[in-house]
C-alpha atoms as a PDB file:
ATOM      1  CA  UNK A   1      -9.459 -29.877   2.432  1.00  0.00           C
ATOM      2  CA  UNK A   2     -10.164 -31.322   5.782  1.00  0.00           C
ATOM      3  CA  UNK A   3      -8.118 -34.043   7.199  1.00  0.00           C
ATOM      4  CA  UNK A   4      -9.791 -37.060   9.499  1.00  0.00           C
ATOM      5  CA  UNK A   5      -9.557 -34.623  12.531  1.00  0.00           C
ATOM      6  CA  UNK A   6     -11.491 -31.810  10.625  1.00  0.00           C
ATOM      7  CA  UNK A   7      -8.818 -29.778  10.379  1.00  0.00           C
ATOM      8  CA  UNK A   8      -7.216 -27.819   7.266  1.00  0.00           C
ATOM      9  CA  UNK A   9      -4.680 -28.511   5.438  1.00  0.00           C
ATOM     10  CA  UNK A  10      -1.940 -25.859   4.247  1.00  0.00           C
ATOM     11  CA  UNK A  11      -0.477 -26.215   0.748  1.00  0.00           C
ATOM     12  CA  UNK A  12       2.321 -24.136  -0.551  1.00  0.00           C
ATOM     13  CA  UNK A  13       2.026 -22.475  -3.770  1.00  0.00           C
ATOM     14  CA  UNK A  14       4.277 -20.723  -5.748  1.00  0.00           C
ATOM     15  CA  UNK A  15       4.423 -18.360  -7.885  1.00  0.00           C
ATOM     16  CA  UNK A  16       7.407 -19.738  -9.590  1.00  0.00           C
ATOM     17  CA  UNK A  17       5.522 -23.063 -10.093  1.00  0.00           C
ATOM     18  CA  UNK A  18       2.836 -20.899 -12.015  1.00  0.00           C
ATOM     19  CA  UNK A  19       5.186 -19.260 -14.069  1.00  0.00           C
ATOM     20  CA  UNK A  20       6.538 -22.716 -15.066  1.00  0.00           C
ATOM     21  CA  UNK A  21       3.248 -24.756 -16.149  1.00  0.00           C
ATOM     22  CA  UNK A  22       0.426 -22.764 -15.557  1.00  0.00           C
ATOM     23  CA  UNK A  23      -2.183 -25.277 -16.532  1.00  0.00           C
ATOM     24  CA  UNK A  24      -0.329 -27.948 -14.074  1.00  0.00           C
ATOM     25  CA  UNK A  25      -0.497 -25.325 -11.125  1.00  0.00           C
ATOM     26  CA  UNK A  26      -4.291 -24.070 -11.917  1.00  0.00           C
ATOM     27  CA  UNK A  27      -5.038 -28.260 -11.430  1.00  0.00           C
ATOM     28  CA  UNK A  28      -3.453 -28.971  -8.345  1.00  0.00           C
ATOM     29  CA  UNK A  29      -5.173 -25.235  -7.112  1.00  0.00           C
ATOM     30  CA  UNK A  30      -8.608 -26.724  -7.988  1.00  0.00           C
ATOM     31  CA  UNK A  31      -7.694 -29.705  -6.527  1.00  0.00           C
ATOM     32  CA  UNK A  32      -6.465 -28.598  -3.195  1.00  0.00           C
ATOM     33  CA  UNK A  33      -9.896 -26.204  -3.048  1.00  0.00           C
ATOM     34  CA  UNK A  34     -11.743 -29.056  -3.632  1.00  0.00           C
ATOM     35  CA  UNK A  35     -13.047 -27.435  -6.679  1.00  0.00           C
ATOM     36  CA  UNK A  36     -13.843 -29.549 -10.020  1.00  0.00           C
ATOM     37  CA  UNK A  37     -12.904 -28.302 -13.174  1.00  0.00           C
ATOM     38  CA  UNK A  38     -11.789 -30.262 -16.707  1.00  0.00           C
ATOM     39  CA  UNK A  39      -8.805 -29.813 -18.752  1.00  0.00           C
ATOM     40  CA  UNK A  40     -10.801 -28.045 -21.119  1.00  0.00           C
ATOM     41  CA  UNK A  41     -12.086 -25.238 -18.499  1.00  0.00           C
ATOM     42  CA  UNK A  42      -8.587 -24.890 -17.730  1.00  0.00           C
ATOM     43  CA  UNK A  43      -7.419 -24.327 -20.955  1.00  0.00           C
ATOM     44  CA  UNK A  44     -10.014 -21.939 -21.643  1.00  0.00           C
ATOM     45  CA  UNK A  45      -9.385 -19.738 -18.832  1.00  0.00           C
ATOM     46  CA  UNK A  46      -5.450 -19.673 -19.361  1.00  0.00           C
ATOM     47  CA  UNK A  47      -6.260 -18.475 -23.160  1.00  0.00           C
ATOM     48  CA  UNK A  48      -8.780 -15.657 -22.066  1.00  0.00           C
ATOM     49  CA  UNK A  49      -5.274 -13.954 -20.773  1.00  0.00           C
ATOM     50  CA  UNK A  50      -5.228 -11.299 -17.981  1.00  0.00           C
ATOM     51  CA  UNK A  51      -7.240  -8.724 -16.901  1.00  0.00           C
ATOM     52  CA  UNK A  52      -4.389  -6.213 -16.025  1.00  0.00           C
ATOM     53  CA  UNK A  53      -2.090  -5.665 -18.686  1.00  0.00           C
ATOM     54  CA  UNK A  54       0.553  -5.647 -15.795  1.00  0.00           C
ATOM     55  CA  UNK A  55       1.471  -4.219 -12.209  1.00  0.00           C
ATOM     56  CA  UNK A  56       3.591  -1.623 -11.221  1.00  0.00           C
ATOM     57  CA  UNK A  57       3.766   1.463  -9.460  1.00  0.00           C
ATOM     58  CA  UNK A  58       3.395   4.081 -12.072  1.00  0.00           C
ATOM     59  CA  UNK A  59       0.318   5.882 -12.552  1.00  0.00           C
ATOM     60  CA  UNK A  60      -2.144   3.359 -13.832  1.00  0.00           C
ATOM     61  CA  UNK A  61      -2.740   4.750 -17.155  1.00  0.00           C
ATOM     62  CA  UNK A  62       1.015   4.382 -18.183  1.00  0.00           C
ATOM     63  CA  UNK A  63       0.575   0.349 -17.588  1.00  0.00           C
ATOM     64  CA  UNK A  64      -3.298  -0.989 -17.755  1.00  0.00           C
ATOM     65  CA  UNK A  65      -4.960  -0.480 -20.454  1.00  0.00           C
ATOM     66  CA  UNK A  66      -8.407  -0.249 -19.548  1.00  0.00           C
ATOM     67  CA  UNK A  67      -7.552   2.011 -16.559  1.00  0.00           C
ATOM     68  CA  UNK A  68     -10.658   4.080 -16.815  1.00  0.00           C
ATOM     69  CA  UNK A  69     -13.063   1.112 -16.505  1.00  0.00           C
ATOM     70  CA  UNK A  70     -11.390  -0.178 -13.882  1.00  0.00           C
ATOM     71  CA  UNK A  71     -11.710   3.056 -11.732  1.00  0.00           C
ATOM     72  CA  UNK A  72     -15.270   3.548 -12.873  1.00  0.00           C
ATOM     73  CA  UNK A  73     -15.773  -0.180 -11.801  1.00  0.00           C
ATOM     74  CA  UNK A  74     -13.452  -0.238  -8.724  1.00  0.00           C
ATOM     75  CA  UNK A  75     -13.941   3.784  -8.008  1.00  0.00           C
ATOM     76  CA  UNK A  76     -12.859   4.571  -4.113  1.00  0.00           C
ATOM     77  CA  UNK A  77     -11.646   0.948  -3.362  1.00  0.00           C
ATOM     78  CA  UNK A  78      -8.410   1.964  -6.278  1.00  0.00           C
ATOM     79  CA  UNK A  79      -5.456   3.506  -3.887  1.00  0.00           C
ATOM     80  CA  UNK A  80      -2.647   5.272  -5.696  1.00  0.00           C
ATOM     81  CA  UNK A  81       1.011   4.345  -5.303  1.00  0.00           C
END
């Protein structure tokens, strides 16, 4: 967002407030990016779930399940812990 001057603005965003209400803190994202989006596109994205199973610092086939596609897909660019 630009202000009257043309400069950016800065929003905080939490982490903590995602954890709370994700579909409230996906809005005000799209909102601050200046990005439209309905409830319902919202929704849908929140219910296709994640793409990592989750993150730590294990070898990646202990904690993501599809740990081979990703390193086919992602191939030099993964770095191990």
């Amino acid at each position: 967002m630009k202000d009257a001057a043309g400069a950016g603005r800065v929003h905080p965003l939490l982490y903590e407030e995602f954890l709370t209400d994700k579909k409230s803190y996906l809005t005000r994202l799209l909102e601050c990016l200046e990005i439209q989006a309905s409830a319902h596109d919202i929704d849908a994205a929140l219910e296709e779930g994640a793409y990592f199973k989750k993150v730590h610092s294990d070898d990646i086939s202990g904690f993501v399940e599809n740990h081979e596609e990703l390193i086919r897909q992602f191939g030099e660019r993964y770095i191990s812990w």
